[in-house]
PDB file of N, CA and C in Angstrom:
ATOM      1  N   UNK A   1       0.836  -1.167   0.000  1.00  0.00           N
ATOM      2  CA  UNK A   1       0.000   0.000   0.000  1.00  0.00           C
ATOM      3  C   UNK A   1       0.892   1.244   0.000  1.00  0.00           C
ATOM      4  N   UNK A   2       0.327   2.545  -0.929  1.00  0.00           N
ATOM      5  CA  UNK A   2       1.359   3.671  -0.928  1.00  0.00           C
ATOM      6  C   UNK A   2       0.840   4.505  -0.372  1.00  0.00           C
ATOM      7  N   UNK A   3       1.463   5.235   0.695  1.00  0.00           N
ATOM      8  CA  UNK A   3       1.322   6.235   1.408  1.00  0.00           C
ATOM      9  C   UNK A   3       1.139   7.371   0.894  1.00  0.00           C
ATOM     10  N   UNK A   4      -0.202   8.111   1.040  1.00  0.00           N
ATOM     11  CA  UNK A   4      -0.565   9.743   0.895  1.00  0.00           C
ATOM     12  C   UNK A   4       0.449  10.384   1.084  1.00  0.00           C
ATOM     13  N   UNK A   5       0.743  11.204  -0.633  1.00  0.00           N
ATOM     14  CA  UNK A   5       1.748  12.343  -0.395  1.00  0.00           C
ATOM     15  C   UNK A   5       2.241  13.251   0.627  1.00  0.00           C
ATOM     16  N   UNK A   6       1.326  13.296   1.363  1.00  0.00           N
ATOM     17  CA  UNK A   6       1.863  14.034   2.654  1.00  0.00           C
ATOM     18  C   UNK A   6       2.079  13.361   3.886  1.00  0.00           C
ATOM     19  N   UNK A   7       2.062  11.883   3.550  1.00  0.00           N
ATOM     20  CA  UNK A   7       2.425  11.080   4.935  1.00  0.00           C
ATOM     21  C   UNK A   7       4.028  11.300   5.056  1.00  0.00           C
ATOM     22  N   UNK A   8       4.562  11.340   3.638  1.00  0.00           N
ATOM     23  CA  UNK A   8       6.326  11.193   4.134  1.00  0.00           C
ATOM     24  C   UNK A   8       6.855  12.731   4.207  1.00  0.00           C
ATOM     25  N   UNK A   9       6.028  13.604   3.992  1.00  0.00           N
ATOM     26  CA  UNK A   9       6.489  15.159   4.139  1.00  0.00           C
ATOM     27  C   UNK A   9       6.093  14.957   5.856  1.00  0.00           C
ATOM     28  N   UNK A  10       4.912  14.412   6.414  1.00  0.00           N
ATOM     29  CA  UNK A  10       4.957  14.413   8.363  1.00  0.00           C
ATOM     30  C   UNK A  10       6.069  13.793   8.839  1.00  0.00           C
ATOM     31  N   UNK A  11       6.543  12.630   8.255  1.00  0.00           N
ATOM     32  CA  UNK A  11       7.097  11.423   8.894  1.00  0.00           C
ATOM     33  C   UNK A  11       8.853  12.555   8.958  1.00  0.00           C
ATOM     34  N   UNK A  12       8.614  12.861   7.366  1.00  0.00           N
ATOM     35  CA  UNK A  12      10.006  13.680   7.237  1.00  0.00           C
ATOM     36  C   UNK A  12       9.994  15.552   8.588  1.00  0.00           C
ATOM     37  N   UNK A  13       8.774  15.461   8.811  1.00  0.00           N
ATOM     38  CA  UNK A  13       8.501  17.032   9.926  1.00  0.00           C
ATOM     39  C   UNK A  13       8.864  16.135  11.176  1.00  0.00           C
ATOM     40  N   UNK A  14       8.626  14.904  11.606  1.00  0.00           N
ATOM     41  CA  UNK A  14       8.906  14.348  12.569  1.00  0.00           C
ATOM     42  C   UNK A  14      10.365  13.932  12.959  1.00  0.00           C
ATOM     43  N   UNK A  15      10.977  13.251  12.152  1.00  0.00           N
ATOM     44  CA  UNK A  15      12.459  12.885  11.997  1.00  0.00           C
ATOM     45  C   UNK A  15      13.685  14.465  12.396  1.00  0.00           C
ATOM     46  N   UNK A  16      12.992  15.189  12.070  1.00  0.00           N
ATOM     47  CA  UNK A  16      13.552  17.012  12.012  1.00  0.00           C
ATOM     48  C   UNK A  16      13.502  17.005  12.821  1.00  0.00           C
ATOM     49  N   UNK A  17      12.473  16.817  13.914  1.00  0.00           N
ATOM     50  CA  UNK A  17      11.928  17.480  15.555  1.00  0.00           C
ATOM     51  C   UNK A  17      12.775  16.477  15.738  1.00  0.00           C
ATOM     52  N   UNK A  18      13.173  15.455  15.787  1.00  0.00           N
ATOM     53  CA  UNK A  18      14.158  14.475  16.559  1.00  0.00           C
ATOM     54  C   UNK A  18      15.332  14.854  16.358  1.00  0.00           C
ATOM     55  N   UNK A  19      15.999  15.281  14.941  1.00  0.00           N
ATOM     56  CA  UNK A  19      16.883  15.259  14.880  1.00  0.00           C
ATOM     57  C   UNK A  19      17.389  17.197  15.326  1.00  0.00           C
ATOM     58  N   UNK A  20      16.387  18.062  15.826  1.00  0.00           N
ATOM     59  CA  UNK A  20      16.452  19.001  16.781  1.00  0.00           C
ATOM     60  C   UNK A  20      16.648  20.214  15.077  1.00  0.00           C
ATOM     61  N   UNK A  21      16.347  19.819  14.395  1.00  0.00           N
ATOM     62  CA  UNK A  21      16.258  20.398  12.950  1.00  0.00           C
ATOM     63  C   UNK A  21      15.198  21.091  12.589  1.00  0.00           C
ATOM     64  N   UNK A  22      14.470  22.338  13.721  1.00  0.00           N
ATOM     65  CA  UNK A  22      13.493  22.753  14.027  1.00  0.00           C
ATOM     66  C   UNK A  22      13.253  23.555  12.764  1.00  0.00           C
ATOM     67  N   UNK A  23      13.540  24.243  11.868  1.00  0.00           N
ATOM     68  CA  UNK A  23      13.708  24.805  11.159  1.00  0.00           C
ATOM     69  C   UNK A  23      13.288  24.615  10.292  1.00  0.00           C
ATOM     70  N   UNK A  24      13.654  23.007   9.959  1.00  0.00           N
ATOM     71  CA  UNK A  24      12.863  21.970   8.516  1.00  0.00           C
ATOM     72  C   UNK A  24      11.882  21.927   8.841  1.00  0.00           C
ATOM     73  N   UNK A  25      11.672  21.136  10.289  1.00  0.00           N
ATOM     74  CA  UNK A  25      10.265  20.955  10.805  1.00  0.00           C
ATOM     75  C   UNK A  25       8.969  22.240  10.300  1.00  0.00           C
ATOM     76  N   UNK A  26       9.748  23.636  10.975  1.00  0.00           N
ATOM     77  CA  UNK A  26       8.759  24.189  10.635  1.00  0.00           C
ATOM     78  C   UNK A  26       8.269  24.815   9.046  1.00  0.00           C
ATOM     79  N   UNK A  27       9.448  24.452   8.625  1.00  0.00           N
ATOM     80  CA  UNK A  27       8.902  24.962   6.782  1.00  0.00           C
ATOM     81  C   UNK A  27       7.848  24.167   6.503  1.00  0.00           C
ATOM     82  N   UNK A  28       8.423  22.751   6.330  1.00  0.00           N
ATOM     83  CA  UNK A  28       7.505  21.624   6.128  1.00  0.00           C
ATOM     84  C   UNK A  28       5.893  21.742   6.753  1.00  0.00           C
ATOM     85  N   UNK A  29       5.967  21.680   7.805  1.00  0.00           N
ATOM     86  CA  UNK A  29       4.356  21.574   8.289  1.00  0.00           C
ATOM     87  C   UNK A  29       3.723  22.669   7.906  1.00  0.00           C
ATOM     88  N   UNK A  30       4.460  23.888   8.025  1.00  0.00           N
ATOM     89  CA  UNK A  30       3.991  25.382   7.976  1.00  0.00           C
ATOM     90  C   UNK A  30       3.385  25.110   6.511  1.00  0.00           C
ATOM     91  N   UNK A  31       4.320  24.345   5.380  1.00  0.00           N
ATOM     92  CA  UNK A  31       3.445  24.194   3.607  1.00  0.00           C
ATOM     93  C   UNK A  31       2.265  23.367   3.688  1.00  0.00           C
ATOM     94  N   UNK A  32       2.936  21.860   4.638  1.00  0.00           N
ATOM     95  CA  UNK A  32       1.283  21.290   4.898  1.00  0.00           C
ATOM     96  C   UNK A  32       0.368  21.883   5.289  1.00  0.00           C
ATOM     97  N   UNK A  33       0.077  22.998   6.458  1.00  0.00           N
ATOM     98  CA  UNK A  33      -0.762  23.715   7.115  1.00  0.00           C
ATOM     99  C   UNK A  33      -1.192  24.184   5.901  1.00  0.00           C
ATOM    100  N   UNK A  34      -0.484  24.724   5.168  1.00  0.00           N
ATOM    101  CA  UNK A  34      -1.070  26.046   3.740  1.00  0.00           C
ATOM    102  C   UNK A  34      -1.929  25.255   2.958  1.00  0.00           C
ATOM    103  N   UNK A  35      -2.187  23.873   3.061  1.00  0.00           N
ATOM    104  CA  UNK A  35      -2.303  22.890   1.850  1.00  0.00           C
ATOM    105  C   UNK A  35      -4.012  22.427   2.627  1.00  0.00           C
ATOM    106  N   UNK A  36      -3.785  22.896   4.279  1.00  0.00           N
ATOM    107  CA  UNK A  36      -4.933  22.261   4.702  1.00  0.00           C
ATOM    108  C   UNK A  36      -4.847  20.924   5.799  1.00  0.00           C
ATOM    109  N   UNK A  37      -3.547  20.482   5.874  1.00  0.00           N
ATOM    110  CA  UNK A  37      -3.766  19.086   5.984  1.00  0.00           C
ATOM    111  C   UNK A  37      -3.651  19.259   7.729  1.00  0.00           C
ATOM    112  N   UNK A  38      -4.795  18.592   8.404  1.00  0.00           N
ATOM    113  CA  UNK A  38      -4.692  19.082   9.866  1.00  0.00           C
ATOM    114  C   UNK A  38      -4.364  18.520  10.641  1.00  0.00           C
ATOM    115  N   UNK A  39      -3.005  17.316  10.391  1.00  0.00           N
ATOM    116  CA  UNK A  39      -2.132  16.955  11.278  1.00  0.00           C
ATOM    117  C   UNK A  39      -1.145  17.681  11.251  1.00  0.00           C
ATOM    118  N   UNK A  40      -0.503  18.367  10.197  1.00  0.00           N
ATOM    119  CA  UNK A  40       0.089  19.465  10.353  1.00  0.00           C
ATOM    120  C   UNK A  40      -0.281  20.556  10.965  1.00  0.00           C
ATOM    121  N   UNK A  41      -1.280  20.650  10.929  1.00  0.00           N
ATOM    122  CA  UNK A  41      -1.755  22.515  11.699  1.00  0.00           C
ATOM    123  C   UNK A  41      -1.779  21.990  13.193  1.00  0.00           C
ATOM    124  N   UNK A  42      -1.825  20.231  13.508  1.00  0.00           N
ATOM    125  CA  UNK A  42      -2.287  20.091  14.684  1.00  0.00           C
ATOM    126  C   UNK A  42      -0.416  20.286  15.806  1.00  0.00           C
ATOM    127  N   UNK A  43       0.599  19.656  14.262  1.00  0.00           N
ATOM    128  CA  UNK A  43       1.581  19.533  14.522  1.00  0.00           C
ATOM    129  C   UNK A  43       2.369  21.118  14.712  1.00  0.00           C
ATOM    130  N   UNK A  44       1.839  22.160  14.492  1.00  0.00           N
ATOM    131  CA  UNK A  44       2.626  23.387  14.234  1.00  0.00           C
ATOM    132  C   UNK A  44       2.198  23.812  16.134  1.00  0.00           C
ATOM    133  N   UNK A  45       0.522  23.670  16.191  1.00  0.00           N
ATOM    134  CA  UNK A  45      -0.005  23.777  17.819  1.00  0.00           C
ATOM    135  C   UNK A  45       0.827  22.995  18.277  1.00  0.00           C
ATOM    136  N   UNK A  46       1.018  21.823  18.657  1.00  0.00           N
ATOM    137  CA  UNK A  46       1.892  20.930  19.851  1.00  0.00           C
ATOM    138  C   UNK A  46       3.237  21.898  19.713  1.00  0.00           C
ATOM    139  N   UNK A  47       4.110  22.748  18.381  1.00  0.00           N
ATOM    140  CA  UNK A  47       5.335  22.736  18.859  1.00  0.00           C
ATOM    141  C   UNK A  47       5.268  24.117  19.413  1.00  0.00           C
ATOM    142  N   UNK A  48       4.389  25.077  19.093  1.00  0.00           N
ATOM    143  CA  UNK A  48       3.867  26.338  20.212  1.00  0.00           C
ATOM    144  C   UNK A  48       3.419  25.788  21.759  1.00  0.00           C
ATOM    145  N   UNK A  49       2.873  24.690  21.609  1.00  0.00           N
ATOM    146  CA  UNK A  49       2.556  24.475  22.958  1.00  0.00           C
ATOM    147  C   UNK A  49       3.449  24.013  23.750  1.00  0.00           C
ATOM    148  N   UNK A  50       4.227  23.350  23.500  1.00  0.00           N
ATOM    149  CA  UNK A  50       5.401  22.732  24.566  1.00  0.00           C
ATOM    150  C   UNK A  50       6.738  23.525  24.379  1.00  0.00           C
ATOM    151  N   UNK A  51       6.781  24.355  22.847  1.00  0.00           N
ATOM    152  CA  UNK A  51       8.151  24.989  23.172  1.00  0.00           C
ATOM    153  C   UNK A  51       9.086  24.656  22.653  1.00  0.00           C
ATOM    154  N   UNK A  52       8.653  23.799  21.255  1.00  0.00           N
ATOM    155  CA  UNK A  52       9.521  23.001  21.130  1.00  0.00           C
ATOM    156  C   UNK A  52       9.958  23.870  19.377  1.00  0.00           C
ATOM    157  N   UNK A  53      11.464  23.894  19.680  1.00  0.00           N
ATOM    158  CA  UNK A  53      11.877  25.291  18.588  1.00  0.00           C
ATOM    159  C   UNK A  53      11.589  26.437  18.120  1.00  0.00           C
ATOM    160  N   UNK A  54      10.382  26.682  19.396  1.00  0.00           N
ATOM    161  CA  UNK A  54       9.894  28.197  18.819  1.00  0.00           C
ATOM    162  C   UNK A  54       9.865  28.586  20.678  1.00  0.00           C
ATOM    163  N   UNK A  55       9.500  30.036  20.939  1.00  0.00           N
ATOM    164  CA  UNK A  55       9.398  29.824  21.933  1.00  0.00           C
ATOM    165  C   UNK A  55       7.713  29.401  22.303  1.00  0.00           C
ATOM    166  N   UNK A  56       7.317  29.181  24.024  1.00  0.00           N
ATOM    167  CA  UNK A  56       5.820  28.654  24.070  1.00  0.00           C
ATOM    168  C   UNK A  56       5.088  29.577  24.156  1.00  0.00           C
ATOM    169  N   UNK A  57       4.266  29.415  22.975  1.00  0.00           N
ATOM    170  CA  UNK A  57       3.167  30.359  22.693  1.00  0.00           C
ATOM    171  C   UNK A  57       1.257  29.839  23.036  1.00  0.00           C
ATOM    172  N   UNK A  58       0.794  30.430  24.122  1.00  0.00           N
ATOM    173  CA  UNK A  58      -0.479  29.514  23.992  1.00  0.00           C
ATOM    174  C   UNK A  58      -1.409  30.000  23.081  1.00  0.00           C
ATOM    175  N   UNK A  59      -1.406  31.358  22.926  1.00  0.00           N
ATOM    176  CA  UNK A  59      -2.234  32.090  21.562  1.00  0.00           C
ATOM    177  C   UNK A  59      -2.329  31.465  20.452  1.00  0.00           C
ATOM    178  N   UNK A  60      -0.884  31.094  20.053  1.00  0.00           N
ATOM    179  CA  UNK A  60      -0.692  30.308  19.102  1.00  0.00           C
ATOM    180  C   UNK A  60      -0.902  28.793  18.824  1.00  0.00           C
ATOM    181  N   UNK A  61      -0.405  28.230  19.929  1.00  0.00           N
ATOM    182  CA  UNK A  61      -1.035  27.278  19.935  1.00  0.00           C
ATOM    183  C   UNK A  61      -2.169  26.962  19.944  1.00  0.00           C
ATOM    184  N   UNK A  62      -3.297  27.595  20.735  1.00  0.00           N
ATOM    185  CA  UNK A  62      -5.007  27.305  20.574  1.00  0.00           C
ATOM    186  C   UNK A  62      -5.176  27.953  18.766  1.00  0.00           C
ATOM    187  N   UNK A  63      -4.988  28.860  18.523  1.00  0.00           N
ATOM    188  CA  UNK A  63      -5.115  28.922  17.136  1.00  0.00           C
ATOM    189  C   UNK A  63      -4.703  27.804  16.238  1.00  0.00           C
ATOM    190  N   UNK A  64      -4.119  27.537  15.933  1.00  0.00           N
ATOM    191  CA  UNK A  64      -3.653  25.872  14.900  1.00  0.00           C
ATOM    192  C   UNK A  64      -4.577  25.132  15.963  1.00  0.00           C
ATOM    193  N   UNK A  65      -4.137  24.572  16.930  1.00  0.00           N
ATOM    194  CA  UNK A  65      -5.243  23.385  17.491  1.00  0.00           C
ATOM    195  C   UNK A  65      -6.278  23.628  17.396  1.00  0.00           C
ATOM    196  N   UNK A  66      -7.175  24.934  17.695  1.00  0.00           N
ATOM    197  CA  UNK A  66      -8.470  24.958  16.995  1.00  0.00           C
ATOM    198  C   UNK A  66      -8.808  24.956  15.306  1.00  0.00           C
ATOM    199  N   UNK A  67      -8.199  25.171  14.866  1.00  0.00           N
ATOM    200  CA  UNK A  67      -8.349  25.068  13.157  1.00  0.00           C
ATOM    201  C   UNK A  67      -7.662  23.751  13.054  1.00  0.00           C
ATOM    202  N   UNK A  68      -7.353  23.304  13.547  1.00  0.00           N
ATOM    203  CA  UNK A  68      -6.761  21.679  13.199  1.00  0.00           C
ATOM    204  C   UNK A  68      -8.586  20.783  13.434  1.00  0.00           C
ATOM    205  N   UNK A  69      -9.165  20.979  14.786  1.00  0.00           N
ATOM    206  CA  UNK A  69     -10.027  20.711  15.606  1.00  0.00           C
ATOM    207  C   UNK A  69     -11.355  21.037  14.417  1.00  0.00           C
ATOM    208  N   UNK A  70     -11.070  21.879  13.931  1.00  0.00           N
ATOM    209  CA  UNK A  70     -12.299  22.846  13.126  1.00  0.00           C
ATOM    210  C   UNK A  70     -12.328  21.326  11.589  1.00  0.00           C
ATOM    211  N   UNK A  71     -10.722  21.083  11.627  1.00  0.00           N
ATOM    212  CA  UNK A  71     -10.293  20.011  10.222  1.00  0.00           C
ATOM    213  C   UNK A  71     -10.859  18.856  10.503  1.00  0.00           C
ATOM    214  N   UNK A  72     -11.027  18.577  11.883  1.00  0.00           N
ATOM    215  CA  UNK A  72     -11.583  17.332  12.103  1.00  0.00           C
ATOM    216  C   UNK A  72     -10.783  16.153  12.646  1.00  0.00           C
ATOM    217  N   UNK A  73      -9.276  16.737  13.035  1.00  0.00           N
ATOM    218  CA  UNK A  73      -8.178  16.154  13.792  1.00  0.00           C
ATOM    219  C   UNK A  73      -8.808  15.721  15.458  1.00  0.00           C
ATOM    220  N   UNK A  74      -8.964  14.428  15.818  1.00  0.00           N
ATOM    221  CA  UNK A  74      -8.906  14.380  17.124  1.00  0.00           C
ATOM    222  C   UNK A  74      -7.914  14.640  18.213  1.00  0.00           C
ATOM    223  N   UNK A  75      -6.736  14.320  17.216  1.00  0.00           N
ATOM    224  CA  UNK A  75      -5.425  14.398  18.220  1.00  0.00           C
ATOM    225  C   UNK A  75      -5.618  16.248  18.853  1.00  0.00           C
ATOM    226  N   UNK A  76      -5.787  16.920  17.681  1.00  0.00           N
ATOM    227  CA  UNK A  76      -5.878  18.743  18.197  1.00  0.00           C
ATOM    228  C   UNK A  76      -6.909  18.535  19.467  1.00  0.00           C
ATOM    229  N   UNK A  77      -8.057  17.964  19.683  1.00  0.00           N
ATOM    230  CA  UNK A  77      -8.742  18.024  20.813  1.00  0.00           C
ATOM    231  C   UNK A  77      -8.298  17.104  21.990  1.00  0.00           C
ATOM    232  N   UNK A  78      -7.085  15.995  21.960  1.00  0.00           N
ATOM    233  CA  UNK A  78      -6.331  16.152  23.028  1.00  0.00           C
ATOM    234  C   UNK A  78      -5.660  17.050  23.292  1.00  0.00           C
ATOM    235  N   UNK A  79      -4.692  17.597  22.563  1.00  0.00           N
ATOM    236  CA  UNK A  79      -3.704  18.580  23.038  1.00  0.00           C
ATOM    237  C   UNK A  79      -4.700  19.870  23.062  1.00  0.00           C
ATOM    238  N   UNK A  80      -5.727  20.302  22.821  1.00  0.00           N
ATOM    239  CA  UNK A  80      -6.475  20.992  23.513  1.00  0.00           C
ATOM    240  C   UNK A  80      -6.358  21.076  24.915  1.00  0.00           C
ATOM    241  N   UNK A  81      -7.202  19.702  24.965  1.00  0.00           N
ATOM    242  CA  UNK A  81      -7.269  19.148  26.592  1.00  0.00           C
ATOM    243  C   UNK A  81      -6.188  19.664  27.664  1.00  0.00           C
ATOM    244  N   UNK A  82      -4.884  19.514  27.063  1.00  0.00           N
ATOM    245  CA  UNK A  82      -3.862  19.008  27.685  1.00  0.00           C
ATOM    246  C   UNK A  82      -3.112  20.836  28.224  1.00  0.00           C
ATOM    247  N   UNK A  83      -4.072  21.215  26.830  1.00  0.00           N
ATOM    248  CA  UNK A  83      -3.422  23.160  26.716  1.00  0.00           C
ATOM    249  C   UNK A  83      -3.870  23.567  28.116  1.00  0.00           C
ATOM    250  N   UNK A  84      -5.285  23.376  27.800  1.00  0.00           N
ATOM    251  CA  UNK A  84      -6.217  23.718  29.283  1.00  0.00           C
ATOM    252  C   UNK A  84      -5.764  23.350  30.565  1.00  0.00           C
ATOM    253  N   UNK A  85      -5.395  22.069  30.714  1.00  0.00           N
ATOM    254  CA  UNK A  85      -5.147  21.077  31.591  1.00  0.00           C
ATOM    255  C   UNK A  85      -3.962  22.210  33.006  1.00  0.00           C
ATOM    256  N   UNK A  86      -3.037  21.870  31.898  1.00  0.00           N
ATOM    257  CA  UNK A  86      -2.082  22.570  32.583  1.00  0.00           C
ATOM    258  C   UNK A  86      -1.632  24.075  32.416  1.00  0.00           C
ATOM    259  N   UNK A  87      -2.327  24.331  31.251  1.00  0.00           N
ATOM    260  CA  UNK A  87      -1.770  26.290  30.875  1.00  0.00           C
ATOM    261  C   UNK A  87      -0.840  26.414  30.199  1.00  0.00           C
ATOM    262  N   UNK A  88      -0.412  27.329  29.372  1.00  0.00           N
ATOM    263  CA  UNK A  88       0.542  27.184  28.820  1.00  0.00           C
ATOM    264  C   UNK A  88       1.148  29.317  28.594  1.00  0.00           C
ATOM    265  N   UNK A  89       1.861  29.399  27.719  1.00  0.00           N
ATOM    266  CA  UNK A  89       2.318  30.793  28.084  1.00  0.00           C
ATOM    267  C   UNK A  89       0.787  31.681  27.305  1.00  0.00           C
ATOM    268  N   UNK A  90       0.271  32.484  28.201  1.00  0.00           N
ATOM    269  CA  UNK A  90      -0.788  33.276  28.119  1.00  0.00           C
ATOM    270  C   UNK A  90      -2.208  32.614  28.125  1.00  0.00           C
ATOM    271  N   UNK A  91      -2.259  31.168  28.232  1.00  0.00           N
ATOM    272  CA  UNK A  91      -3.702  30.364  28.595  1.00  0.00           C
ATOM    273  C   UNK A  91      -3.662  30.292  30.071  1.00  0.00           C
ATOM    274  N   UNK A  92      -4.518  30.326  30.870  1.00  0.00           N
ATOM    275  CA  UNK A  92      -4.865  29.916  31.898  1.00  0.00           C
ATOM    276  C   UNK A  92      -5.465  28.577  32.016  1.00  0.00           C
ATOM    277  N   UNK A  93      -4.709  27.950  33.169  1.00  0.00           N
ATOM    278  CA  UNK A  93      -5.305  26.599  33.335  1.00  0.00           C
ATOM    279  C   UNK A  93      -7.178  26.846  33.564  1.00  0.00           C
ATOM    280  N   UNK A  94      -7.767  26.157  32.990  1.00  0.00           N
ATOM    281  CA  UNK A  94      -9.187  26.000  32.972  1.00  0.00           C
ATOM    282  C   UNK A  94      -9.452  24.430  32.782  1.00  0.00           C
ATOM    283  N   UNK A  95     -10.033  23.666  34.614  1.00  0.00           N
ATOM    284  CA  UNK A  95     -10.713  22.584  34.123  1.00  0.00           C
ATOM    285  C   UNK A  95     -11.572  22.241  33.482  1.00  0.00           C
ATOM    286  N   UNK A  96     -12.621  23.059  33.436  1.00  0.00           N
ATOM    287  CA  UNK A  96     -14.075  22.550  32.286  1.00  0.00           C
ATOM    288  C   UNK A  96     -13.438  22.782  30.984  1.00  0.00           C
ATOM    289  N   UNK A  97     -12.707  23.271  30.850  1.00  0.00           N
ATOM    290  CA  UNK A  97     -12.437  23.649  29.442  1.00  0.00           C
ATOM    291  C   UNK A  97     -11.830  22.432  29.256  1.00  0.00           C
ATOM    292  N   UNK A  98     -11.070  21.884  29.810  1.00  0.00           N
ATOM    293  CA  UNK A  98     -10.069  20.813  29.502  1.00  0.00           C
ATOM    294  C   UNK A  98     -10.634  19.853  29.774  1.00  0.00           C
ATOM    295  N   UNK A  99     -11.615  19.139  29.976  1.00  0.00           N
ATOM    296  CA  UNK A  99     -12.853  18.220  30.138  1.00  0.00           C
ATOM    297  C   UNK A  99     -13.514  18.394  29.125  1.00  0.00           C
ATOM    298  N   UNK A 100     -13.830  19.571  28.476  1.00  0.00           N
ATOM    299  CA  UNK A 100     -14.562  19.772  27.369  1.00  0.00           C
ATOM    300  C   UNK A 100     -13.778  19.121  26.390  1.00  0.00           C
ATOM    301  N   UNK A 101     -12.612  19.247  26.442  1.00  0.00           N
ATOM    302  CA  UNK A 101     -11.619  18.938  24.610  1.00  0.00           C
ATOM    303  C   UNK A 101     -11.904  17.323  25.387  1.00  0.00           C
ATOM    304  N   UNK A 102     -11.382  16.827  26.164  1.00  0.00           N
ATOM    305  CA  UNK A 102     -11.239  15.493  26.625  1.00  0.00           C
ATOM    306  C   UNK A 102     -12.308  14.851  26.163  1.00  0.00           C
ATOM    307  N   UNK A 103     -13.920  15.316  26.193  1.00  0.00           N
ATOM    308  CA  UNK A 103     -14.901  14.721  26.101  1.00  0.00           C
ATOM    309  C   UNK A 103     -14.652  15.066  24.347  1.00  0.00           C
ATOM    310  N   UNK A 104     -14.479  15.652  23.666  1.00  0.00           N
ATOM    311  CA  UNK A 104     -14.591  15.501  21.977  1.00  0.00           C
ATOM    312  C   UNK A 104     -13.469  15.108  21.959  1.00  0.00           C
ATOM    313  N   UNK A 105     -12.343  14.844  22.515  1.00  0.00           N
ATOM    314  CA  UNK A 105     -11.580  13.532  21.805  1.00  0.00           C
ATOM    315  C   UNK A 105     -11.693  12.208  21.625  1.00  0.00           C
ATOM    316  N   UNK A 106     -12.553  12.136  22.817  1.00  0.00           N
ATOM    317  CA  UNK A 106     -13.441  10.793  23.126  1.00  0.00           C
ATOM    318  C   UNK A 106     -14.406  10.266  22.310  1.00  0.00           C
ATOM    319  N   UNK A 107     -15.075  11.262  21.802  1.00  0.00           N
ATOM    320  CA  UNK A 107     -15.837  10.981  20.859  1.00  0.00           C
ATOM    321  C   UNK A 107     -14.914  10.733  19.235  1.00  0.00           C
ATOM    322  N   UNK A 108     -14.323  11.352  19.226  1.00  0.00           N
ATOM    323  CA  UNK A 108     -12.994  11.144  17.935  1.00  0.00           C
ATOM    324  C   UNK A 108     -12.417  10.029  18.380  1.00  0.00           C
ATOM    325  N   UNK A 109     -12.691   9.264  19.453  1.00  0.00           N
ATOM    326  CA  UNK A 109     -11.671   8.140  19.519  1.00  0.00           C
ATOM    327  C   UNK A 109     -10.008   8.261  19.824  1.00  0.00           C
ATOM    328  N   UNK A 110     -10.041   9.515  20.416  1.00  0.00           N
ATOM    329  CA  UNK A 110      -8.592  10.111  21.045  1.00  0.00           C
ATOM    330  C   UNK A 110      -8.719  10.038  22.525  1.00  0.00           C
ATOM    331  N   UNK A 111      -7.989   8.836  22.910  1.00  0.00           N
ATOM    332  CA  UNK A 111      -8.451   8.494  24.567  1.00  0.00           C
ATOM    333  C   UNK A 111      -6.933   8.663  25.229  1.00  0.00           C
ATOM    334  N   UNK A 112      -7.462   9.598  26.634  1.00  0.00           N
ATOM    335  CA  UNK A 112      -6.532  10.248  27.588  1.00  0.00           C
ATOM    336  C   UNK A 112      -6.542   9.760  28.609  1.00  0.00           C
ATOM    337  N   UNK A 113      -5.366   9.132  28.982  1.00  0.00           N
ATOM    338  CA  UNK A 113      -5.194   8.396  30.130  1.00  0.00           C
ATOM    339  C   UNK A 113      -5.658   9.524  31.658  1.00  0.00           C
TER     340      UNK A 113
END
């Protein structure tokens, strides 16, 4: 079976974040994002949210995770969850809110320990 053109442009945004090649990472997803594809937009939120080669942005991050969320990505309504959960730079921790993403990931079949 052959993998959707944009499975090896993620796999290749993923290998970058490992190999600390933040830079590729973000061209790459940043073209997937442009293209629509909302594991990328979900992937641009997680690296605003944790900080990872950019600095942590929560503005930014709820923006892509909600338009990822809007795409129909479940994973964006965990890391929703997870935004809320704990806060991130300029979100305030909010439990209902973070119960709220938890309960539509659940329904997406995105289950949080």
């Amino acid at each position: 079976m052959t993998d959707h053109p944009c499975q090896a442009d993620l796999r290749e945004a993923g290998y970058a974040i490992i190999r600390k090649n933040y830079a590729s990472a973000m061209d790459i997803l940043q073209s997937l994002a442009r293209d629509g594809i909302p594991a990328a937009i979900t992937g641009l939120g997680a690296l605003y949210q944790t900080g990872t080669g950019v600095e942590p942005d929560g503005s930014m991050a709820l923006h892509y995770l909600s338009k990822a969320l809007e795409a129909g990505d479940g994973v964006a309504a965990a890391n929703l969850a997870m935004l809320y959960r704990f806060g991130s730079a300029g979100i305030e921790k909010d439990e209902e809110t973070s119960w709220s993403y938890a309960r539509t990931a659940r329904k997406m079949d995105i289950f949080l320990c």
